[in-house]
C-alpha atoms as a PDB file:
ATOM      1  CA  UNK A   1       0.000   0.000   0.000  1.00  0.00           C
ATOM      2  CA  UNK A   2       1.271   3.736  -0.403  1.00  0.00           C
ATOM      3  CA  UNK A   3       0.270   5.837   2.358  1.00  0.00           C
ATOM      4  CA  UNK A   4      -0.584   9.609   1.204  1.00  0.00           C
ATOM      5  CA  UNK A   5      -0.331  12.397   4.124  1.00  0.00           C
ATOM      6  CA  UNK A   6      -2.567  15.556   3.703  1.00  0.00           C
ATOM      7  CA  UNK A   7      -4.670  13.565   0.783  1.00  0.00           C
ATOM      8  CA  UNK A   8      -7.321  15.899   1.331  1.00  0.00           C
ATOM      9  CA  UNK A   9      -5.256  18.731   0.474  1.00  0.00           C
ATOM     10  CA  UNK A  10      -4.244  20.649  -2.832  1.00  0.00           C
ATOM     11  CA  UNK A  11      -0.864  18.404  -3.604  1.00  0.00           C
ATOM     12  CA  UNK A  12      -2.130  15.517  -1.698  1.00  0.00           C
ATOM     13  CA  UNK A  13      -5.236  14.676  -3.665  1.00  0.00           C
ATOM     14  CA  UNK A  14      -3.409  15.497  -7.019  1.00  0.00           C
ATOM     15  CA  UNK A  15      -0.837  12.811  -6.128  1.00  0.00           C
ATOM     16  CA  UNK A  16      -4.095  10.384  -4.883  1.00  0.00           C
ATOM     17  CA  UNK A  17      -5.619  10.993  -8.450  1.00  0.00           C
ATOM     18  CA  UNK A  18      -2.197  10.147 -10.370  1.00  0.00           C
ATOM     19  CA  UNK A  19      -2.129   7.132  -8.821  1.00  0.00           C
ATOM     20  CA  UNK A  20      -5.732   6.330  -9.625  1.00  0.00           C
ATOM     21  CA  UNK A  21      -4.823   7.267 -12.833  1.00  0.00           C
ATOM     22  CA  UNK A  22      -2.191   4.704 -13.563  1.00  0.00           C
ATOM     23  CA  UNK A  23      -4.332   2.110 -11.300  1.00  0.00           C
ATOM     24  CA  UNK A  24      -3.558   2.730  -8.024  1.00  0.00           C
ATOM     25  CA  UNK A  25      -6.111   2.202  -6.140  1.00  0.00           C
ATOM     26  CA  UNK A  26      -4.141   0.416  -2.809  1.00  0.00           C
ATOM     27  CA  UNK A  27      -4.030   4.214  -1.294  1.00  0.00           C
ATOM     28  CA  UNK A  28      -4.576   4.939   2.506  1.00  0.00           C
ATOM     29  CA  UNK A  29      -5.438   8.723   2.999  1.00  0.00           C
ATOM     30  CA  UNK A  30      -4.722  10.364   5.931  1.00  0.00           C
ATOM     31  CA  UNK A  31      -5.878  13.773   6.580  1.00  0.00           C
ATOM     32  CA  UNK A  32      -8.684  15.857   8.903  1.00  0.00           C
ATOM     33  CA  UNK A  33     -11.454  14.566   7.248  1.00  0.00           C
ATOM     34  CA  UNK A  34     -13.970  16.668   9.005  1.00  0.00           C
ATOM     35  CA  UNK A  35     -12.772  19.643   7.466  1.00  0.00           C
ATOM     36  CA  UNK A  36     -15.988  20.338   4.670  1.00  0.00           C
ATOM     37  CA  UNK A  37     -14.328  22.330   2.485  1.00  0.00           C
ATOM     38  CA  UNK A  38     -12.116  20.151   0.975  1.00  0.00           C
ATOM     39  CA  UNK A  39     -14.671  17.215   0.566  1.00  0.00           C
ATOM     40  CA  UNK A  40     -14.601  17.765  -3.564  1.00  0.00           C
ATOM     41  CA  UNK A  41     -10.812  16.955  -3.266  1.00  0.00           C
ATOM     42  CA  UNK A  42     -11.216  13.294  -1.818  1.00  0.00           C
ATOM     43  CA  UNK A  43     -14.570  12.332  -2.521  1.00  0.00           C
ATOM     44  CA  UNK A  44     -14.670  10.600  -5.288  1.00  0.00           C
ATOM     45  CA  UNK A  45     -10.931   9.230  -5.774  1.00  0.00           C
ATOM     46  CA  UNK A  46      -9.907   5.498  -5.336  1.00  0.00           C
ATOM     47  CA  UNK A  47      -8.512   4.171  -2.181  1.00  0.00           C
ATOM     48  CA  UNK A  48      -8.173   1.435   0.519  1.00  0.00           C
ATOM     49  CA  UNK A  49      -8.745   3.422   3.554  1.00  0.00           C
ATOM     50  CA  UNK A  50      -8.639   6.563   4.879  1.00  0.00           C
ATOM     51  CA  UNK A  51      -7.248   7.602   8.088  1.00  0.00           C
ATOM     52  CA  UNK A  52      -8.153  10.608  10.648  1.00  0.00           C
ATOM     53  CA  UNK A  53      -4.708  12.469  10.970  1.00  0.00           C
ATOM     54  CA  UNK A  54      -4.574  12.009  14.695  1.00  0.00           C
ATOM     55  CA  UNK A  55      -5.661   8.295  14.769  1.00  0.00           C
ATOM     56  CA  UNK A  56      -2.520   7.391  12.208  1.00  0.00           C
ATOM     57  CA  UNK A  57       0.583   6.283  14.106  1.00  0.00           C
ATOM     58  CA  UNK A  58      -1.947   3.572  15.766  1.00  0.00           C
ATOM     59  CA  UNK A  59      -3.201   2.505  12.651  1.00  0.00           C
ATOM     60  CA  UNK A  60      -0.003   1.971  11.369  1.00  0.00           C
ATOM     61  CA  UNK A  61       1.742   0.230  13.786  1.00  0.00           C
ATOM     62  CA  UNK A  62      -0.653  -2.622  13.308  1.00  0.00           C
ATOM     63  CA  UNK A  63      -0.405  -2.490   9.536  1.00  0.00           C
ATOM     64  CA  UNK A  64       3.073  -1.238   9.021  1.00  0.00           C
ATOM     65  CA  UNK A  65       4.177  -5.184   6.719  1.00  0.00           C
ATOM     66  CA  UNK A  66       1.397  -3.881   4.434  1.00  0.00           C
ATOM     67  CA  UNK A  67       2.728  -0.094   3.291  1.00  0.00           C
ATOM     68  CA  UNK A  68       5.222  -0.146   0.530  1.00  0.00           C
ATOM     69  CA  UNK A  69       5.367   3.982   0.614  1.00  0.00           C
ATOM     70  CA  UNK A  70       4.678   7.140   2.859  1.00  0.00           C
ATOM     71  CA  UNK A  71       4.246  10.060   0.971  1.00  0.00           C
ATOM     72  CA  UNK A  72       3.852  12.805   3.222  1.00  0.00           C
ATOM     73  CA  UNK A  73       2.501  15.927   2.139  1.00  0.00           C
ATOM     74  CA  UNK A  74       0.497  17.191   5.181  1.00  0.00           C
ATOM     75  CA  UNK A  75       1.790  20.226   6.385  1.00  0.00           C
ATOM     76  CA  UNK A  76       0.597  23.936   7.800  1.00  0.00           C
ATOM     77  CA  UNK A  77       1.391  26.092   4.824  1.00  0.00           C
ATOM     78  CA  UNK A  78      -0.060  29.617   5.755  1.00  0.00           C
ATOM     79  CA  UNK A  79       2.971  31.449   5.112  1.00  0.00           C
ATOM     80  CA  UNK A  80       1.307  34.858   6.588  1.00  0.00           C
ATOM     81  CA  UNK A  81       1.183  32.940  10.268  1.00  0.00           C
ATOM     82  CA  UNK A  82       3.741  34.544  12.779  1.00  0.00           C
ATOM     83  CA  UNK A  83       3.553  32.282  15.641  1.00  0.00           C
ATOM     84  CA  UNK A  84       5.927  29.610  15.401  1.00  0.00           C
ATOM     85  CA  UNK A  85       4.319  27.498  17.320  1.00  0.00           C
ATOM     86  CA  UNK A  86       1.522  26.545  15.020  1.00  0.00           C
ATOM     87  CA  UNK A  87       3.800  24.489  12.794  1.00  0.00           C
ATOM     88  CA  UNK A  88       5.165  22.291  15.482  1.00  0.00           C
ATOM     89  CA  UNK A  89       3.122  20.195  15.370  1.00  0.00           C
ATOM     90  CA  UNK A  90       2.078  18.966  12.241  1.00  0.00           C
ATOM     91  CA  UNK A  91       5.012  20.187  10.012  1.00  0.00           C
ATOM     92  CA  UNK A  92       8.015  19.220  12.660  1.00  0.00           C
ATOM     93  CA  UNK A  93       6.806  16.684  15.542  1.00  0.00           C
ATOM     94  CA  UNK A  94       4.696  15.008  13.059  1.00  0.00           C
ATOM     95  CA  UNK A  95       7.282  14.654  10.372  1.00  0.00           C
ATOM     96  CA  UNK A  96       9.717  13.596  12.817  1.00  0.00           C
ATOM     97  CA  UNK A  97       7.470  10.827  13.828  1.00  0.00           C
ATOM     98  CA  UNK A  98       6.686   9.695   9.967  1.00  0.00           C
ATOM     99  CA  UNK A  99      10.428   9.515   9.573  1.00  0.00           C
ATOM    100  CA  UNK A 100      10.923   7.227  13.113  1.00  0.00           C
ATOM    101  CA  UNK A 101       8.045   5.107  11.860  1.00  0.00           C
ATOM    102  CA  UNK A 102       9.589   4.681   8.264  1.00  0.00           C
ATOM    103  CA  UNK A 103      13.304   4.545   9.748  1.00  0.00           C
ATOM    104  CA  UNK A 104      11.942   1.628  11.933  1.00  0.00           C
ATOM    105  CA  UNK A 105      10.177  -0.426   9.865  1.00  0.00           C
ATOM    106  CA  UNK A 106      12.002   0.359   6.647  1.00  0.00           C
ATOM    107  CA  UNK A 107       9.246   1.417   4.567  1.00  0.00           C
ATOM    108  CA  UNK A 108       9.827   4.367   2.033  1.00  0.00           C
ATOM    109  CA  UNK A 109       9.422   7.730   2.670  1.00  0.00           C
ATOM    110  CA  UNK A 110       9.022  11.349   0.076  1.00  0.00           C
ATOM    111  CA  UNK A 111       7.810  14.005   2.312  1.00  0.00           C
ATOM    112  CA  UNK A 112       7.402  17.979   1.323  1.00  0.00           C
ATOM    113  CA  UNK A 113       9.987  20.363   2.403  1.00  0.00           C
ATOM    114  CA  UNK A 114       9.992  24.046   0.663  1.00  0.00           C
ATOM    115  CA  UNK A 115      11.664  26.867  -1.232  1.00  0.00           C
ATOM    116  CA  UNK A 116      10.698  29.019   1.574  1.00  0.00           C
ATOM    117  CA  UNK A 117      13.616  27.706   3.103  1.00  0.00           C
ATOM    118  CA  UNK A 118      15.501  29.653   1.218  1.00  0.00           C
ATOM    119  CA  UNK A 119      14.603  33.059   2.441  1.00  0.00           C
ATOM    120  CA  UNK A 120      15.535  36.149   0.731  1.00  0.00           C
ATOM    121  CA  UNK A 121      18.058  33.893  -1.848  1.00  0.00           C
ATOM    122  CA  UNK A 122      21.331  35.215  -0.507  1.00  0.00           C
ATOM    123  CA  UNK A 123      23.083  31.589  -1.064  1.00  0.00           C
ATOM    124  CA  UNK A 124      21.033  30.518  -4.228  1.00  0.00           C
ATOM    125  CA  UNK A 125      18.547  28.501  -4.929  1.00  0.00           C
ATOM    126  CA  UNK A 126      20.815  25.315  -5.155  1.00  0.00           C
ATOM    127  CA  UNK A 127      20.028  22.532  -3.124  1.00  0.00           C
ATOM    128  CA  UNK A 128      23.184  21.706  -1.286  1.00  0.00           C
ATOM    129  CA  UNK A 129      22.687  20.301   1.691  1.00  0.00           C
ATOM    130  CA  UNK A 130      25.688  21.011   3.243  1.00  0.00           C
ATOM    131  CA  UNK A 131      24.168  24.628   3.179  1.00  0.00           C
ATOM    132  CA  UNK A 132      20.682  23.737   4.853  1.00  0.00           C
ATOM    133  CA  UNK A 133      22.356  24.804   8.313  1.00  0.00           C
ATOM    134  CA  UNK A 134      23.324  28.040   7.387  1.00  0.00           C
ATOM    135  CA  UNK A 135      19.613  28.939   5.466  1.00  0.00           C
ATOM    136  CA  UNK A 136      17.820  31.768   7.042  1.00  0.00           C
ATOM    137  CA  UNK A 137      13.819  31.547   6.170  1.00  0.00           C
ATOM    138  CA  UNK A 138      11.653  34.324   6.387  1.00  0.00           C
ATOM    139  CA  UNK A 139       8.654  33.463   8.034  1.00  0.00           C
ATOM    140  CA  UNK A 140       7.950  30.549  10.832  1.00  0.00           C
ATOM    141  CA  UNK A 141       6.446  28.344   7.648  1.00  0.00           C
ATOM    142  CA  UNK A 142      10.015  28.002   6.317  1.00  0.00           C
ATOM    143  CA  UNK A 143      11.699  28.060   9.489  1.00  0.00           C
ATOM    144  CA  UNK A 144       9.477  24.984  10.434  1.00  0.00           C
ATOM    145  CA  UNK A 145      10.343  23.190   7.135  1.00  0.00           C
ATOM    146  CA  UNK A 146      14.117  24.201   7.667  1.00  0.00           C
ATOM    147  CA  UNK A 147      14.120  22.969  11.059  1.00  0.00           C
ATOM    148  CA  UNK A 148      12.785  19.206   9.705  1.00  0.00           C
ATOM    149  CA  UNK A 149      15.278  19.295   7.212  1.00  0.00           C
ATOM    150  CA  UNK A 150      18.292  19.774   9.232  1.00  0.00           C
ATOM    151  CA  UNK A 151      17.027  17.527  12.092  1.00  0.00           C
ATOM    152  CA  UNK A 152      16.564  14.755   9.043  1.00  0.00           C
ATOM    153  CA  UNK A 153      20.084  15.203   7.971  1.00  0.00           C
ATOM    154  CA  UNK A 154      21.134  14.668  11.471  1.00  0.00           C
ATOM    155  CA  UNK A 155      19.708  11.331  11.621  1.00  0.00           C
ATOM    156  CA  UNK A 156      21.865   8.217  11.576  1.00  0.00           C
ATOM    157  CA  UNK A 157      18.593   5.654  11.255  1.00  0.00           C
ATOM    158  CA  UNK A 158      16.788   6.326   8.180  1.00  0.00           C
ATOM    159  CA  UNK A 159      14.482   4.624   5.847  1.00  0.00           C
ATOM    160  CA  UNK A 160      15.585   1.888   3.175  1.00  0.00           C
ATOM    161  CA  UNK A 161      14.844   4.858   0.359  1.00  0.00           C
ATOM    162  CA  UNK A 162      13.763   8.714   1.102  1.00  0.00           C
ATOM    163  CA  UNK A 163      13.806  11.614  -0.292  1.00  0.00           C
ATOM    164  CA  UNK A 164      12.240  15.198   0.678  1.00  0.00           C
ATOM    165  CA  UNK A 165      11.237  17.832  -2.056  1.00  0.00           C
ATOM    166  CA  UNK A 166      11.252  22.010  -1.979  1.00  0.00           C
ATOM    167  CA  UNK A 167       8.406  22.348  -3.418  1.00  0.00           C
ATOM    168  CA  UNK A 168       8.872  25.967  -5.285  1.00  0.00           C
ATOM    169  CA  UNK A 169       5.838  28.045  -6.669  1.00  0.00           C
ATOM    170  CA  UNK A 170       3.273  25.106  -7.307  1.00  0.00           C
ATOM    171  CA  UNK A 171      -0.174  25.634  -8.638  1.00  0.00           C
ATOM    172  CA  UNK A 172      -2.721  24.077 -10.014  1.00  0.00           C
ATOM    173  CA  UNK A 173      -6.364  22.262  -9.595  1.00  0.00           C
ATOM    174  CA  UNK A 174      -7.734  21.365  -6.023  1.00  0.00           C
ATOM    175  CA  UNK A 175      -6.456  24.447  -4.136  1.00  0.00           C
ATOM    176  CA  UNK A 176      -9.394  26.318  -3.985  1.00  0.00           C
ATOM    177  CA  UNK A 177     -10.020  25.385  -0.309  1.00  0.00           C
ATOM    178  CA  UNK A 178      -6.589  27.630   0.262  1.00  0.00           C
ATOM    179  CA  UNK A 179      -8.049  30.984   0.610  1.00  0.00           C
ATOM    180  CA  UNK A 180      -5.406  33.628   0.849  1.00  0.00           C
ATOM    181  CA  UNK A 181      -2.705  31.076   0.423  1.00  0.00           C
ATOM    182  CA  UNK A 182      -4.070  29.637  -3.321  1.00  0.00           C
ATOM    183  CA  UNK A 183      -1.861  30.742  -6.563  1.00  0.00           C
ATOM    184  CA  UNK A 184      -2.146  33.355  -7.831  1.00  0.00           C
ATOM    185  CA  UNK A 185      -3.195  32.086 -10.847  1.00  0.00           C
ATOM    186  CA  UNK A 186      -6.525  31.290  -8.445  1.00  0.00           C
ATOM    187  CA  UNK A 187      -6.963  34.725  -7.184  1.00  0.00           C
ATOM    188  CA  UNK A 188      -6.332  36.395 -11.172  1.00  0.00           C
ATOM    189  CA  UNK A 189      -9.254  34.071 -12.749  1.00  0.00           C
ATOM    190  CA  UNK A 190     -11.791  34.901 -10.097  1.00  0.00           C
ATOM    191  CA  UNK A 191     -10.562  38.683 -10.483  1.00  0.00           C
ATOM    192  CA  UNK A 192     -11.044  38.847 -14.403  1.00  0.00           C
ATOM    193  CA  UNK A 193     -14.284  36.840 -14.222  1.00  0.00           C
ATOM    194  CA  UNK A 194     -15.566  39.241 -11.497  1.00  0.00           C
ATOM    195  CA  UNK A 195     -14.319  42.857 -12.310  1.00  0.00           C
ATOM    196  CA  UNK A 196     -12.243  41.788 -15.970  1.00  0.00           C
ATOM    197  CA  UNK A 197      -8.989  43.201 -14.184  1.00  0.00           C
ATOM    198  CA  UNK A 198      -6.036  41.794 -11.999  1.00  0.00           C
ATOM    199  CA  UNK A 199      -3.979  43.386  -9.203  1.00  0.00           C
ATOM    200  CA  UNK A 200      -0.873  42.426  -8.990  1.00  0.00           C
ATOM    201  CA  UNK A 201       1.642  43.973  -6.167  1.00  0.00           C
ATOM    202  CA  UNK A 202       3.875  46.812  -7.049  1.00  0.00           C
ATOM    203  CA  UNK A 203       7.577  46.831  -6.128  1.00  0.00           C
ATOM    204  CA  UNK A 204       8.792  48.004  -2.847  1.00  0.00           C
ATOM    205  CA  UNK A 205      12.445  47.871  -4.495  1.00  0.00           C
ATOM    206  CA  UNK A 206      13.996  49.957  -6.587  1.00  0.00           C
ATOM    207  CA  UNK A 207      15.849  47.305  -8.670  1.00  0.00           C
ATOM    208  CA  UNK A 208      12.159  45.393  -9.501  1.00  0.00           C
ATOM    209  CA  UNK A 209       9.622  47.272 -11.505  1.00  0.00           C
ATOM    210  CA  UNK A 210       5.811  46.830 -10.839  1.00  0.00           C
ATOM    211  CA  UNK A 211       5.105  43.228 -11.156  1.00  0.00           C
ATOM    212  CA  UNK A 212       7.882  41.568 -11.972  1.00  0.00           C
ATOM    213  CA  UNK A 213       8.967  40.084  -9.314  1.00  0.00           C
ATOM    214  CA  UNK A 214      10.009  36.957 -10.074  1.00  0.00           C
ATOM    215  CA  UNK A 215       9.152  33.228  -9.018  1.00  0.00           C
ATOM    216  CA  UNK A 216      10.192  29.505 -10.265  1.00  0.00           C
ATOM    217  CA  UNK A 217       5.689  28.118 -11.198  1.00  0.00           C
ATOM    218  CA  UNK A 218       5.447  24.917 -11.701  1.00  0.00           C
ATOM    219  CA  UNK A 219       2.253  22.959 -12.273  1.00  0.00           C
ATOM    220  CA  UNK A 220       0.689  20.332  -9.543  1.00  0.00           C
ATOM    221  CA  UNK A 221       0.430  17.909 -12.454  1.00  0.00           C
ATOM    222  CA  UNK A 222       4.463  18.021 -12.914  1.00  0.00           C
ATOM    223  CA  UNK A 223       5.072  17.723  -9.171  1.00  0.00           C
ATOM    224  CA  UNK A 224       2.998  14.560  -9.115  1.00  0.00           C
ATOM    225  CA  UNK A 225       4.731  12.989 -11.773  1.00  0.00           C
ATOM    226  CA  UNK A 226       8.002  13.687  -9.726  1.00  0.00           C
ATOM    227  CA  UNK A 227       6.931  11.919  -7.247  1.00  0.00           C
ATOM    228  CA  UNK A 228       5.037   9.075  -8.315  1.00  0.00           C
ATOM    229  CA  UNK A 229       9.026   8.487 -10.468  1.00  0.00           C
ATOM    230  CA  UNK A 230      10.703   8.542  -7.044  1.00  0.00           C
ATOM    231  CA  UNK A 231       8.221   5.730  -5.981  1.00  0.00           C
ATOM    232  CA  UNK A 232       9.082   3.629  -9.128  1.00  0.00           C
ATOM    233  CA  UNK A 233      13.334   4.295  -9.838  1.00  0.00           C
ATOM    234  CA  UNK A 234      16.516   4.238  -7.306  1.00  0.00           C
ATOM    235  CA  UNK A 235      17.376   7.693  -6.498  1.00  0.00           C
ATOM    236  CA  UNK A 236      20.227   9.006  -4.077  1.00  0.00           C
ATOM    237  CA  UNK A 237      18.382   9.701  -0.733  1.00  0.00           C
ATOM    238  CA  UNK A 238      18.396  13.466  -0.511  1.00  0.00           C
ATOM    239  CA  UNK A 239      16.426  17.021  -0.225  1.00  0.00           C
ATOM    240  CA  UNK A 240      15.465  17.940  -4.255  1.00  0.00           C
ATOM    241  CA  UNK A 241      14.831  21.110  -5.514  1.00  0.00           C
ATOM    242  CA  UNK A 242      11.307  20.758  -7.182  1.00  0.00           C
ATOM    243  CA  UNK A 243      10.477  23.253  -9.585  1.00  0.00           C
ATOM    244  CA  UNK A 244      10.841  23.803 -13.324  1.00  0.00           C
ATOM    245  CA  UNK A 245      14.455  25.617 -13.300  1.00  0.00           C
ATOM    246  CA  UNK A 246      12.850  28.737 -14.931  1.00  0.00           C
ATOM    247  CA  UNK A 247      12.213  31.739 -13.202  1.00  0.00           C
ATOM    248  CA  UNK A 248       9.227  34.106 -14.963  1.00  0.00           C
ATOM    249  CA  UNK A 249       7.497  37.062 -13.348  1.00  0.00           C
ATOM    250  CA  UNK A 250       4.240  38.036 -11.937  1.00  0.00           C
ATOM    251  CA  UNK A 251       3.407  40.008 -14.948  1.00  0.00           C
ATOM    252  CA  UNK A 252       3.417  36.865 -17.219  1.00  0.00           C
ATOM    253  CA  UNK A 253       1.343  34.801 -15.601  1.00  0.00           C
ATOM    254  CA  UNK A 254      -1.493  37.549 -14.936  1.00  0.00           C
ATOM    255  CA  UNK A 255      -1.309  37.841 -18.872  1.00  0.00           C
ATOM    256  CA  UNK A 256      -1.186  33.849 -19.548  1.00  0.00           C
ATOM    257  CA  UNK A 257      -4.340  33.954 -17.312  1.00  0.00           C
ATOM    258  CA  UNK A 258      -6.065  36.773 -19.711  1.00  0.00           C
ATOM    259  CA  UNK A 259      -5.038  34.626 -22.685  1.00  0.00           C
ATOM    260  CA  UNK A 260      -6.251  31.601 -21.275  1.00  0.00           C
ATOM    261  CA  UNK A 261      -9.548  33.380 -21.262  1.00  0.00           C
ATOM    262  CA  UNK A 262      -9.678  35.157 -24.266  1.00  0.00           C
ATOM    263  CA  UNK A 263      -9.132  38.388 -22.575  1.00  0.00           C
ATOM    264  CA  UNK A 264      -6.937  41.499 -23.326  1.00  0.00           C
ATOM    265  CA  UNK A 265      -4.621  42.197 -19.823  1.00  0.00           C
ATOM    266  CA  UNK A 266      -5.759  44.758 -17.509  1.00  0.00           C
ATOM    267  CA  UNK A 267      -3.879  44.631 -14.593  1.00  0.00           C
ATOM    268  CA  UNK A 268      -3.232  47.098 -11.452  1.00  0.00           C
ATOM    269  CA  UNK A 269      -0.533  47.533  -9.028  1.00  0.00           C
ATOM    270  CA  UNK A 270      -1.816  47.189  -5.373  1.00  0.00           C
ATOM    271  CA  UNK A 271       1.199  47.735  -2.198  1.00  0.00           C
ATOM    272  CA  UNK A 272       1.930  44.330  -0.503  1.00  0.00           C
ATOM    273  CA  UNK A 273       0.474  44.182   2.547  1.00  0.00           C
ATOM    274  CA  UNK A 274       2.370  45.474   5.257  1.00  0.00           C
ATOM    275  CA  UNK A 275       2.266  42.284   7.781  1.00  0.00           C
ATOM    276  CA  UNK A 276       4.328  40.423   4.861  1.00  0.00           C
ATOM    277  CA  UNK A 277       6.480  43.314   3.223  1.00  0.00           C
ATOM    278  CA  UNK A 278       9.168  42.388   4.818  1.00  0.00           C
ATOM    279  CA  UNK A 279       8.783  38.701   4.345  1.00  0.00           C
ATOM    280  CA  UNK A 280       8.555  39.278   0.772  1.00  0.00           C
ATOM    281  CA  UNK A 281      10.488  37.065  -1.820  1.00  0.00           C
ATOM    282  CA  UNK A 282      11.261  39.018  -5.040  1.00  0.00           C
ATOM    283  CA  UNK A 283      13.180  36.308  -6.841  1.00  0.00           C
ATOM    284  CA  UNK A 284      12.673  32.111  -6.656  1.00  0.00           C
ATOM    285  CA  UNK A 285      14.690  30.079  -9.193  1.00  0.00           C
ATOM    286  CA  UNK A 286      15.204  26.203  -8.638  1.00  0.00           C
ATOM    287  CA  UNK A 287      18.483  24.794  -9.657  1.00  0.00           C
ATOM    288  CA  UNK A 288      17.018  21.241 -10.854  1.00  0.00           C
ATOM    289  CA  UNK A 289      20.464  19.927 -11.762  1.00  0.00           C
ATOM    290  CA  UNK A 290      19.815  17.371  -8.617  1.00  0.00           C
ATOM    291  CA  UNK A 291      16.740  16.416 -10.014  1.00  0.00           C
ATOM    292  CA  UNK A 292      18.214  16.061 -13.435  1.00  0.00           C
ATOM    293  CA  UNK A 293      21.188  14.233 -12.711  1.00  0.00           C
ATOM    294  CA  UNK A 294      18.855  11.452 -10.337  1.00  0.00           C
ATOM    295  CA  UNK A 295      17.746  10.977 -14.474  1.00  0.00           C
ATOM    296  CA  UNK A 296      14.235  12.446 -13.738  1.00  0.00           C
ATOM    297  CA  UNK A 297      14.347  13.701 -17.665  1.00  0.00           C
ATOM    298  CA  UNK A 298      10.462  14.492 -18.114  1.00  0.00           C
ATOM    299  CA  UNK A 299      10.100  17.419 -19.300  1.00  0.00           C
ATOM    300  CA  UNK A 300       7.961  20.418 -16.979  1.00  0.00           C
ATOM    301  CA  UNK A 301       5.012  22.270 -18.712  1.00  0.00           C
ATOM    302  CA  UNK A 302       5.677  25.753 -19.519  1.00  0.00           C
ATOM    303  CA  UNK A 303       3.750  28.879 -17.492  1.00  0.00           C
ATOM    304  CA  UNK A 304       1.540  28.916 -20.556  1.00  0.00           C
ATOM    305  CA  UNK A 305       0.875  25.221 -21.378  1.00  0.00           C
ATOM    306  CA  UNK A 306       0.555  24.908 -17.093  1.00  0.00           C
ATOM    307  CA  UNK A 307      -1.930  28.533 -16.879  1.00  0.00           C
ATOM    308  CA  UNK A 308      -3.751  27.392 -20.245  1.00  0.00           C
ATOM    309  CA  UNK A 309      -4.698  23.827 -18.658  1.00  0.00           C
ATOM    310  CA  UNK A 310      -5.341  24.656 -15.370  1.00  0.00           C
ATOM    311  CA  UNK A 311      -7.743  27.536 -16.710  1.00  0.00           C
ATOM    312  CA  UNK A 312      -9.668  25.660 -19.690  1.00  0.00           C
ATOM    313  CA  UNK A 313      -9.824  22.132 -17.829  1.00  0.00           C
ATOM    314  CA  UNK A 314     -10.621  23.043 -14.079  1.00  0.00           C
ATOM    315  CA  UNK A 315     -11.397  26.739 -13.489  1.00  0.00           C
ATOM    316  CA  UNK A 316     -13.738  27.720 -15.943  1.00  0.00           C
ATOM    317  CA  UNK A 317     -15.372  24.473 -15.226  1.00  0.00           C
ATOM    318  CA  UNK A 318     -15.074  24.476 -11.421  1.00  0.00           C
ATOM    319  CA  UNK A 319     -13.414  21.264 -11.309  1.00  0.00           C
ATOM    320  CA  UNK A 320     -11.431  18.773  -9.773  1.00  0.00           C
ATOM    321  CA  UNK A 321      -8.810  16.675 -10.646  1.00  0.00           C
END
């Protein structure tokens, strides 16, 4: 069986329906169930069992000889919440206690670090992990996914095969439950269908114009197929850079959204809000040479291709994947 973490969620259930997709259907979900609002994104997808979040280290002990695979993508990702200690628990203690389960009974384990580790970018976007120690996030989210990180590279007992992902700029179907935190490729279609304009923030640096700051977007669909390949091919155990290596701005993908839509651009500059300005990441770039040379070779859509699908095929329908 392959155990999915935060299935419910935006990457989790897109990795649940890949798997359907190829025939998967041995999946046990584990998520908050009773959360409503994210219903659409696990109702209807194909799976062995599903677990309540809290009530998983018991079930699993009992069936550990039956999992094959943890993929753990359940985190707190609200990168606008100060206090520290609201990532704790689920995006430290429980991660430490996926790996002790995984490290004990040798079962496989991917699990979801981020590029917010990264913070501002001052050493790169190049996942060394000799330089994990010395990374300096900018809000508690990365600080929480830094923290795991370094404590896993610390660790002398570790699963047979594992491998943990920074998950860059990802977007894509089944994030609408995400409020303030969805894309904002999200946020730009429900603008232009409303009002037929975007805002996009304006610079608070003088060496960035209006809008183009600058981020590494890659599609959901992409990230899945990442990781279903590290279930299925030998990899060097190690923290990945997971994004598409290519960098475009703000601007661009407002625009790709108009196109997508048959719309001519009309976009506004709004400040960033002031409890984040200084949080702010102007420029994300992975360096996917990792990636690359582990012989993942599968190409990554463009913003377009990614914006033009993710529009046409879910959006405008109100769909899930």
């Amino acid at each position: 069986m392959i155990v999915i973490t935060g299935a419910a969620g935006f990457i989790g259930s897109c990795m649940t329906q890949k798997l359907n997709e190829i025939g998967r259907t041995d999946l046990v979900l584990v998520d908050d169930f009773t959360k409503e609002q994210k219903k659409r994104n696990w109702i209807n997808k194909k799976y062995a069992d599903k677990i309540q979040r809290d009530d998983f280290f018991v079930w699993a002990e009992k069936n550990a000889r039956h999992i094959d695979f943890v993929i753990h993508l359940g985190a707190r990702t609200d990168t606008t919440e100060m206090d520290y200690s609201v990532f704790e628990n689920l995006n430290v203690s429980y991660t430490q206690r996926i790996w002790d389960f995984c490290s004990r009974h040798q079962i496989s384990l991917l699990y979801a670090s981020s590029a917010a580790t990264y913070g501002n970018g001052d050493n790169g976007y190049v996942d060394n992990e000799s330089e994990i120690p010395q990374l300096e996030p900018l809000n508690p989210y990365g600080k929480s996914k830094n923290e795991i990180d370094k404590w896993i590279l610390k660790q002398t007992a570790t699963p047979p095969q594992w491998a943990g992902f920074k998950f860059f700029n990802v977007f894509g179907p089944n994030e609408y439950h995400k409020g303030r935190m969805a894309s904002v490729i999200f946020h730009s279609f429900n603008q232009i269908k409303e009002t037929g304009r975007v805002k996009l923030f304006r610079s608070h640096r003088p060496d960035y114009k209006d809008g183009e700051q600058i981020r590494d977007f890659v599609y959901v669909k992409d990230v899945v197929d990442v990781l279903h390949w590290f279930t299925q091919n030998k990899a060097a155990n190690g923290i990945y850079n997971l994004g598409t290596g290519k960098a475009r701005t703000f601007y661009d993908l407002a625009v790709s959204t108009f196109r997508a839509l048959g719309e001519i651009p009309v976009i506004d500059f709004i400040d960033i809000p002031a409890d984040i300005r200084d949080k702010y990441q102007y420029y994300t770039e992975a360096d996917i040479q990792k990636l690359r040379h582990a012989n993942y070779n599968s190409p990554f859509h463009s913003l377009e291709d990614g914006v033009k699908d993710y529009v046409s095929n879910y959006l405008s329908n109100d769909s899930i994947f």
